[in-house]
Protein backbone atom coordinates (compact mmCIF):
# COMPACT_ATOMS: atom_id res chain seq x y z
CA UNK A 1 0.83 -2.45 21.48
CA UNK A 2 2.62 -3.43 24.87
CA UNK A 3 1.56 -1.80 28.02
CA UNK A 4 2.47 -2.48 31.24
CA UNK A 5 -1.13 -2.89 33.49
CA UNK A 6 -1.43 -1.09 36.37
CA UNK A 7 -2.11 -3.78 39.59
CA UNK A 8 -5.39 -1.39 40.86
CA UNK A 9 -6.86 -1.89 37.29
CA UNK A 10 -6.60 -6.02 36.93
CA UNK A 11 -7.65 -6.26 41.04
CA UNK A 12 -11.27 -3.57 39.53
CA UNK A 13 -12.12 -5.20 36.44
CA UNK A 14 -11.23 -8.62 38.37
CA UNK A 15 -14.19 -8.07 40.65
CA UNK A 16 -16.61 -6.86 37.85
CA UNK A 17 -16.36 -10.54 36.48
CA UNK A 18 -19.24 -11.58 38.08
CA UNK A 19 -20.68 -14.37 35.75
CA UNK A 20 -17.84 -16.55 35.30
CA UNK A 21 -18.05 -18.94 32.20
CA UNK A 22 -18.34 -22.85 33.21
CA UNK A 23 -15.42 -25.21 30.93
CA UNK A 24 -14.69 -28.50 31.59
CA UNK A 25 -13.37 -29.79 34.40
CA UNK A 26 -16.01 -28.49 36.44
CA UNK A 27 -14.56 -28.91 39.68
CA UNK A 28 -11.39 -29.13 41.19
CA UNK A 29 -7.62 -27.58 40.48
CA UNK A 30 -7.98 -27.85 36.78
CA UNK A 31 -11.41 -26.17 36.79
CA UNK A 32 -9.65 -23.12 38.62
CA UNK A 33 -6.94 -22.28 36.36
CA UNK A 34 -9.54 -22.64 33.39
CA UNK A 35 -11.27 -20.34 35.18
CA UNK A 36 -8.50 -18.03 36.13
CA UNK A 37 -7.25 -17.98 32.60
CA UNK A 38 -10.32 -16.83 31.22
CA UNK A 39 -11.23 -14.27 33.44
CA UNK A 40 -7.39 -12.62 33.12
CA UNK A 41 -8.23 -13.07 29.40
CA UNK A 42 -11.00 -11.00 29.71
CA UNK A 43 -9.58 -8.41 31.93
CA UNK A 44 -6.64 -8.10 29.36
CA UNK A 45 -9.62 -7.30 26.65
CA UNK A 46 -11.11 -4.69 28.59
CA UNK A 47 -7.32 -3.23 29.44
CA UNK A 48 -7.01 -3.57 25.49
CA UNK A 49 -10.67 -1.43 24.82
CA UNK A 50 -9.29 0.87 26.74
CA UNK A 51 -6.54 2.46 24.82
CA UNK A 52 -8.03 1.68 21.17
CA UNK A 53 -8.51 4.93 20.00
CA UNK A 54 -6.46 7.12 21.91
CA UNK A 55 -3.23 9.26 19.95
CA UNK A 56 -1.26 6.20 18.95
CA UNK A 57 -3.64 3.65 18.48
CA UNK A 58 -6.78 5.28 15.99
CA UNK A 59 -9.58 3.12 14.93
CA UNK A 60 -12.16 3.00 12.11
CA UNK A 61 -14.71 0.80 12.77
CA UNK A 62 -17.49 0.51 10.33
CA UNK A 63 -21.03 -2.06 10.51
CA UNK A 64 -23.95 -1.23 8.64
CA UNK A 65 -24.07 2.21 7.60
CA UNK A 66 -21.92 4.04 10.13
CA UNK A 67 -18.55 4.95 10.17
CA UNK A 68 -16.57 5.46 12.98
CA UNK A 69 -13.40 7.13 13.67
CA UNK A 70 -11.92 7.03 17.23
CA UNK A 71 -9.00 8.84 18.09
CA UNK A 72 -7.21 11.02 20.71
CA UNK A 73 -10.38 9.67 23.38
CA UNK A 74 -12.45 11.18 20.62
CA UNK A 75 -15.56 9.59 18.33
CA UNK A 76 -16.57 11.27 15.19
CA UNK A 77 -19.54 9.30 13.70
CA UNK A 78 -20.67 9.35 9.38
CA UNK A 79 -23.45 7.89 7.99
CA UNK A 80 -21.37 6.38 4.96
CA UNK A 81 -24.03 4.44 2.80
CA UNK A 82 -27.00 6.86 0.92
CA UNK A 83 -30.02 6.47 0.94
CA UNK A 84 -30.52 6.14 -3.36
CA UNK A 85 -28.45 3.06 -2.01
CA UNK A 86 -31.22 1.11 0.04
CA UNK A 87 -33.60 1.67 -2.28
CA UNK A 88 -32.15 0.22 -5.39
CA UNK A 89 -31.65 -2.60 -3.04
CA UNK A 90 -34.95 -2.71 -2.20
CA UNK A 91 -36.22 -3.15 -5.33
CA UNK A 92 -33.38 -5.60 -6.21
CA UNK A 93 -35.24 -7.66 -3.48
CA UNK A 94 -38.57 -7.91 -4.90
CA UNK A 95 -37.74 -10.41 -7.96
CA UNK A 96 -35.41 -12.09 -5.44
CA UNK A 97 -38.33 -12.00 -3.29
CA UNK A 98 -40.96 -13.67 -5.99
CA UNK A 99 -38.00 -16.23 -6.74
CA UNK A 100 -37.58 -17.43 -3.42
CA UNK A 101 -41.44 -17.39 -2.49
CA UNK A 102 -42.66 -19.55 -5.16
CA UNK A 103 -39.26 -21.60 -4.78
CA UNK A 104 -40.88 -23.36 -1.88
CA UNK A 105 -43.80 -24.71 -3.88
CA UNK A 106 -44.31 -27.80 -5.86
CA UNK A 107 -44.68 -28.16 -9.44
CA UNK A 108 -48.15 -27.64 -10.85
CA UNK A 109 -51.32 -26.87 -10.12
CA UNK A 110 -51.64 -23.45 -7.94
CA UNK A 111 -53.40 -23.64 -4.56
CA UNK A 112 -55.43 -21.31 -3.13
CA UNK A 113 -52.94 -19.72 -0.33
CA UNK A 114 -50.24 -19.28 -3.99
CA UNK A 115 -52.22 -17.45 -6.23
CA UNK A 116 -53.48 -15.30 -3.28
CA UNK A 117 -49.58 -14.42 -2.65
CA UNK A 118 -48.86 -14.18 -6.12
CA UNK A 119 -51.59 -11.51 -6.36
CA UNK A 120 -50.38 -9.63 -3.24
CA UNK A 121 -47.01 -9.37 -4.94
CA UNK A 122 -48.80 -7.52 -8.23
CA UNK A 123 -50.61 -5.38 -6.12
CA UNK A 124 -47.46 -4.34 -4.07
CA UNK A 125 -45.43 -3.55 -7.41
CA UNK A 126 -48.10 -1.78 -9.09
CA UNK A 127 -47.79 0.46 -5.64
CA UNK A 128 -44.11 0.83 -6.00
CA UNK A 129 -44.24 2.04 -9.38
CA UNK A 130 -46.88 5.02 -8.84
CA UNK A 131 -43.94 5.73 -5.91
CA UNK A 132 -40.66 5.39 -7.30
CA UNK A 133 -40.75 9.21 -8.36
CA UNK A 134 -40.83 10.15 -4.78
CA UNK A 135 -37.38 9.08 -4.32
CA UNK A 136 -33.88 10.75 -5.47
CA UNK A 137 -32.83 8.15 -8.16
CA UNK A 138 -31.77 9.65 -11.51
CA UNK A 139 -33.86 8.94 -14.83
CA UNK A 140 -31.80 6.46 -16.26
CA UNK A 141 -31.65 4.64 -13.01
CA UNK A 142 -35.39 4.98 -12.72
CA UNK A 143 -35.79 3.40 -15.93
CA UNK A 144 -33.79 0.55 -14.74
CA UNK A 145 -35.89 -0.08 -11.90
CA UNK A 146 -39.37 -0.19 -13.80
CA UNK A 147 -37.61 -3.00 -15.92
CA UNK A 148 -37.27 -4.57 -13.21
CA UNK A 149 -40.75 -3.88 -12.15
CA UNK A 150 -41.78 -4.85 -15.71
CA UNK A 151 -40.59 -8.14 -15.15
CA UNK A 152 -41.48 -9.06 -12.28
CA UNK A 153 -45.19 -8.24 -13.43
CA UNK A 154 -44.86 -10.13 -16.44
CA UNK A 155 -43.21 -13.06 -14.31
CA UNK A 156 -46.22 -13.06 -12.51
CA UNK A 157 -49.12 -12.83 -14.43
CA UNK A 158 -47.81 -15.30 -16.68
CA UNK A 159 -47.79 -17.90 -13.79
CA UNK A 160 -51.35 -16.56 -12.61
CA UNK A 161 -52.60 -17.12 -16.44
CA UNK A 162 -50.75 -20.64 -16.69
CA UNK A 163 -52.83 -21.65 -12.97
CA UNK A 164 -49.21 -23.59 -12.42
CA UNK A 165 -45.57 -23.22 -11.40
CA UNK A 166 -42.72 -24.29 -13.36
CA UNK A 167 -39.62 -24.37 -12.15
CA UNK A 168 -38.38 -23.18 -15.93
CA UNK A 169 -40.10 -20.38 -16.10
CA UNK A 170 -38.60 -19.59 -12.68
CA UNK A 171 -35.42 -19.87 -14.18
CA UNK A 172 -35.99 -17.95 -17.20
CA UNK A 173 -37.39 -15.23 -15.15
CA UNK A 174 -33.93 -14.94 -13.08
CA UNK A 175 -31.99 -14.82 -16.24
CA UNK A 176 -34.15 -12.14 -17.56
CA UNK A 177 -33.79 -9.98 -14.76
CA UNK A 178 -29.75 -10.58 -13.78
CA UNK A 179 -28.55 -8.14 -16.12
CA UNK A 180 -31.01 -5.52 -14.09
CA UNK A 181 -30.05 -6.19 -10.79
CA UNK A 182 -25.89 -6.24 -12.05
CA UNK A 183 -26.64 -2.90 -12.89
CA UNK A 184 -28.07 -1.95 -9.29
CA UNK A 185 -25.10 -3.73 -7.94
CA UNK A 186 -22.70 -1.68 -9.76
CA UNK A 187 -24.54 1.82 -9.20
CA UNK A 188 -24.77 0.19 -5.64
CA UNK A 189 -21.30 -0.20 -5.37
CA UNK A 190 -20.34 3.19 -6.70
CA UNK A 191 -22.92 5.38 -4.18
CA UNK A 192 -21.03 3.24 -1.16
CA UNK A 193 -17.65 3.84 -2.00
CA UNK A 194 -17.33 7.10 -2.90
CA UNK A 195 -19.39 8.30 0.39
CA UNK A 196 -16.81 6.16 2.40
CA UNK A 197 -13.86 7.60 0.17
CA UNK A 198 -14.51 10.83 1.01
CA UNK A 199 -15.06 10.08 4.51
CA UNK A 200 -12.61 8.05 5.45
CA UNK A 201 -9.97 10.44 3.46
CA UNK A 202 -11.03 13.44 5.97
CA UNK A 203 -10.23 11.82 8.69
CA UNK A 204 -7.56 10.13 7.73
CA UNK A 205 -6.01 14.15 7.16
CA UNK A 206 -6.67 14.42 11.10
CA UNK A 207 -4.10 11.50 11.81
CA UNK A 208 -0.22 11.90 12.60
CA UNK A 209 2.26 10.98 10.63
CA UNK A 210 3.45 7.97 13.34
CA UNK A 211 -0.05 6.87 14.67
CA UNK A 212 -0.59 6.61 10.62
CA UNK A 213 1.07 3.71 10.75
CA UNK A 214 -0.90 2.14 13.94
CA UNK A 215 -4.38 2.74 12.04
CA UNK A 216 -6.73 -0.26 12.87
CA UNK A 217 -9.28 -0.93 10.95
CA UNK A 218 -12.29 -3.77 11.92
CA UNK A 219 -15.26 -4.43 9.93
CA UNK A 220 -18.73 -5.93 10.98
CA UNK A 221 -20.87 -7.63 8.51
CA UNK A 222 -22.33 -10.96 7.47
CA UNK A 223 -20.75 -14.52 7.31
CA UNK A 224 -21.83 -14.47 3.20
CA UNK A 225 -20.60 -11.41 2.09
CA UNK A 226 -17.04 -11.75 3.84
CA UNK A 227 -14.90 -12.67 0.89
CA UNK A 228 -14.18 -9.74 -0.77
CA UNK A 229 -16.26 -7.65 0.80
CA UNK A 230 -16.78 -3.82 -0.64
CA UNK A 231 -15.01 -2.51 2.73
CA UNK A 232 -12.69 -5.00 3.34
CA UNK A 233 -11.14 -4.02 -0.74
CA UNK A 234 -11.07 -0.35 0.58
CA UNK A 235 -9.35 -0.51 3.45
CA UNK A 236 -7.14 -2.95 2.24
CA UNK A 237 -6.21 -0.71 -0.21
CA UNK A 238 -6.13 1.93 2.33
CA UNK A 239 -3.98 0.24 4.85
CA UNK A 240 -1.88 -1.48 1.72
CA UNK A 241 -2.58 -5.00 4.04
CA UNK A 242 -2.51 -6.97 0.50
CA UNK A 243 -4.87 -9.21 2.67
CA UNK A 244 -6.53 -12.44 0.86
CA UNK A 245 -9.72 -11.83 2.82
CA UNK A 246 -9.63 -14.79 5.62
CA UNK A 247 -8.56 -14.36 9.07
CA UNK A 248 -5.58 -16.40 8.68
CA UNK A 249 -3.91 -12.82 6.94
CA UNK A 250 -5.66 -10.65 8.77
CA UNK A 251 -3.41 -7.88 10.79
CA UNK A 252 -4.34 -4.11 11.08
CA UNK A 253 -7.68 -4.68 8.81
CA UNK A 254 -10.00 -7.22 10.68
CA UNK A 255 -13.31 -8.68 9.94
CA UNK A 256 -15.55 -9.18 12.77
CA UNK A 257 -17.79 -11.71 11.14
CA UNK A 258 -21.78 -11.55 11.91
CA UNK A 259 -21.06 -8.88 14.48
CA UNK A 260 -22.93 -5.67 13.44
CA UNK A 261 -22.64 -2.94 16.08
CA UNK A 262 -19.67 -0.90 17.36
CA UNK A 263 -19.06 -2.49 20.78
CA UNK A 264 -18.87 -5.87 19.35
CA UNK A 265 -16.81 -4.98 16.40
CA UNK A 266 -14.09 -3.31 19.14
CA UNK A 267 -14.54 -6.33 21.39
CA UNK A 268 -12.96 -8.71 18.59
CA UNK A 269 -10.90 -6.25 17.34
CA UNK A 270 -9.00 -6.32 21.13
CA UNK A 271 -9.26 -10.16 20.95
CA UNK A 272 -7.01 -10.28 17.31
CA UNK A 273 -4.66 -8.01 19.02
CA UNK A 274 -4.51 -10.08 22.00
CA UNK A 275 -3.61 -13.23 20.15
CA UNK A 276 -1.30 -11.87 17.83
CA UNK A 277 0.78 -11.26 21.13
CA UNK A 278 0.34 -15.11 22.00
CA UNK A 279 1.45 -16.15 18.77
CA UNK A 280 4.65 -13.80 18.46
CA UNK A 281 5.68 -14.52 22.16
CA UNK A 282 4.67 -18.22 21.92
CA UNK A 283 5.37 -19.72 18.57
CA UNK A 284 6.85 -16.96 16.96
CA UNK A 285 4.39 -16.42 14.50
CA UNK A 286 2.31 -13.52 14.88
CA UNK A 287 -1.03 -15.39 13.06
CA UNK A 288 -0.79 -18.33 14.71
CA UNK A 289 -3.82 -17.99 16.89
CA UNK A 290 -5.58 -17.09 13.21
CA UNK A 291 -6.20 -20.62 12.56
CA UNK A 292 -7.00 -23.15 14.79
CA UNK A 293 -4.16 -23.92 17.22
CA UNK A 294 -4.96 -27.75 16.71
CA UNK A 295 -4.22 -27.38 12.75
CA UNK A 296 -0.70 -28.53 12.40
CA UNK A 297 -1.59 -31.82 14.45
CA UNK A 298 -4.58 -32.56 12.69
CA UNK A 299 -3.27 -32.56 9.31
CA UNK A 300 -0.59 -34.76 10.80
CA UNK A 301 -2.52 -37.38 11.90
CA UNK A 302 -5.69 -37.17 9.64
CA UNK A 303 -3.01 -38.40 7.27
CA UNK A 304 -2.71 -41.17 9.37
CA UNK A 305 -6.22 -41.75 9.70
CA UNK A 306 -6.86 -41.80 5.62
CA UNK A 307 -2.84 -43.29 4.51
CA UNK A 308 -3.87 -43.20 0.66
CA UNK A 309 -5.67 -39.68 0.86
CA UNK A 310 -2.34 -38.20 2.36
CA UNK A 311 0.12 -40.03 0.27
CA UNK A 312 -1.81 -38.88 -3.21
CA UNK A 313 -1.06 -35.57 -1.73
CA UNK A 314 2.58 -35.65 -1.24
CA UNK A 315 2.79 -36.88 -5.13
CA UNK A 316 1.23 -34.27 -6.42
């Protein structure tokens, strides 16, 4: 990933800077190189975007329900997650929905404003069933949906009847309906990953043998979902990375955590390739810019800090 950068290029993308970020010390020598440093950081970035995806370096990036494959100054674009898949998570949201609406309210007695809400929620599913033929789900998934309409109805109307919420019957009513929404999950699961399969093994065909081996991979998606995330077990399986999902392990496959479109995902995918240089040429260890530079110290003298904490732990 070493390239040498050509003067003309550094003195360009030097001028573009033209907002340059404010650290502490704000004036003086030391506020200079700060400022120095990051602006040659941020040139080397842009140097870095700009040979990510040509013949030896390809890249798959994927956020939300594209799939992108850049290679040989090329982009091919797929639209990896169907549509039968948004809609069984759409109706996967509506008990979630009733669970976390009433989940703000108070034991007891209804008010006015609640059973109001409640009733907007019956009329909405009693719509949704008189539509879910309209969409492509098979009839055994179809049936699995209207039990979870079922529920949800029931759910209802027995708070509406009882004039009162109960945090019990809240709680029955998830249990009821987990086993329903597992079942989404796993169909769920299945439509996603056998769209990117397929995909992802076309291009994949398109690749030479040596630039094979340089295949990056970054993924944008939520903070929540990152551990283990449907993706992040493909391509891990993909690039054989045998990574344990945090960033400390993270090499050709990264995840570009609540970052969801294709410019961002790239952005930190140049960063991690950045700092893996720093830590090889620095410390001789490639991740060491993976967790926080400051780590080693701090457990050091945090055991200071707390002397009985930190001696427990060298017993054990």
């Amino acid at each position: 990933m070493n390239k040498i950068i050509p003067t003309c290029l550094l003195q360009i993308l030097f001028l573009s800077q033209l907002q340059a970020q404010t650290f502490e010390p704000y004036s003086g020598s030391l506020n200079t190189v700060n400022q120095q440093f990051h602006q040659d950081y941020n040139i080397l970035v842009k140097y870095t975007l700009s040979y990510l995806g040509d013949s030896t370096h390809p890249v798959i990036v994927f956020t939300g329900d594209s799939l992108v494959f850049r290679y040989k100054g090329t982009r091919q674009a797929s639209r990896v997650v169907p549509a039968e898949y948004h809609q069984l998570k759409a109706i996967s949201h509506l008990p979630l929905g009733i669970f976390t609406m009433v989940s703000t309210w108070q034991e007891g007695p209804l008010s006015d404003s609640s059973i109001a809400r409640l009733k907007g929620y019956k009329t909405l599913i009693e719509t949704i069933q008189s539509d879910l033929l309209k969409y492509s789900l098979s009839p055994s998934l179809l049936a699995k949906q209207q039990e979870i309409l079922t529920h949800s109805q029931t759910y209802i109307q027995l708070v509406l009847n009882e004039k009162a919420y109960k945090k019990e019957s809240r709680n029955a009513f998830a249990k009821t309906i987990q086993r329903y929404i597992l079942d989404d999950v796993d169909e769920s699961a299945r439509l996603e990953l056998t769209s990117l399969h397929k995909q992802t093994q076309l291009w994949l065909k398109e690749i030479d043998k040596a630039s094979l081996q340089q295949l990056l991979v970054v993924i944008g998606s939520s903070h929540q979902a990152r551990y283990r995330e449907l993706s992040v077990q493909y391509f891990d399986k993909v690039l054989k990375e045998q990574s344990d999902g945090s960033a400390f392990t993270e090499n050709r496959l990264v995840f570009a955590e609540s970052v969801f479109n294709e410019n961002g995902c790239l952005s930190v995918l140049a960063r991690h390739i950045i700092d893996q240089e720093i830590g090889l040429e620095f410390f001789g260890d490639r991740y060491r810019m993976q967790r926080d530079l400051l780590s080693d110290a701090a457990k050091k003298y945090i055991n200071e800090l707390f002397p009985e904490s930190g001696s427990k732990s060298k017993s054990k």
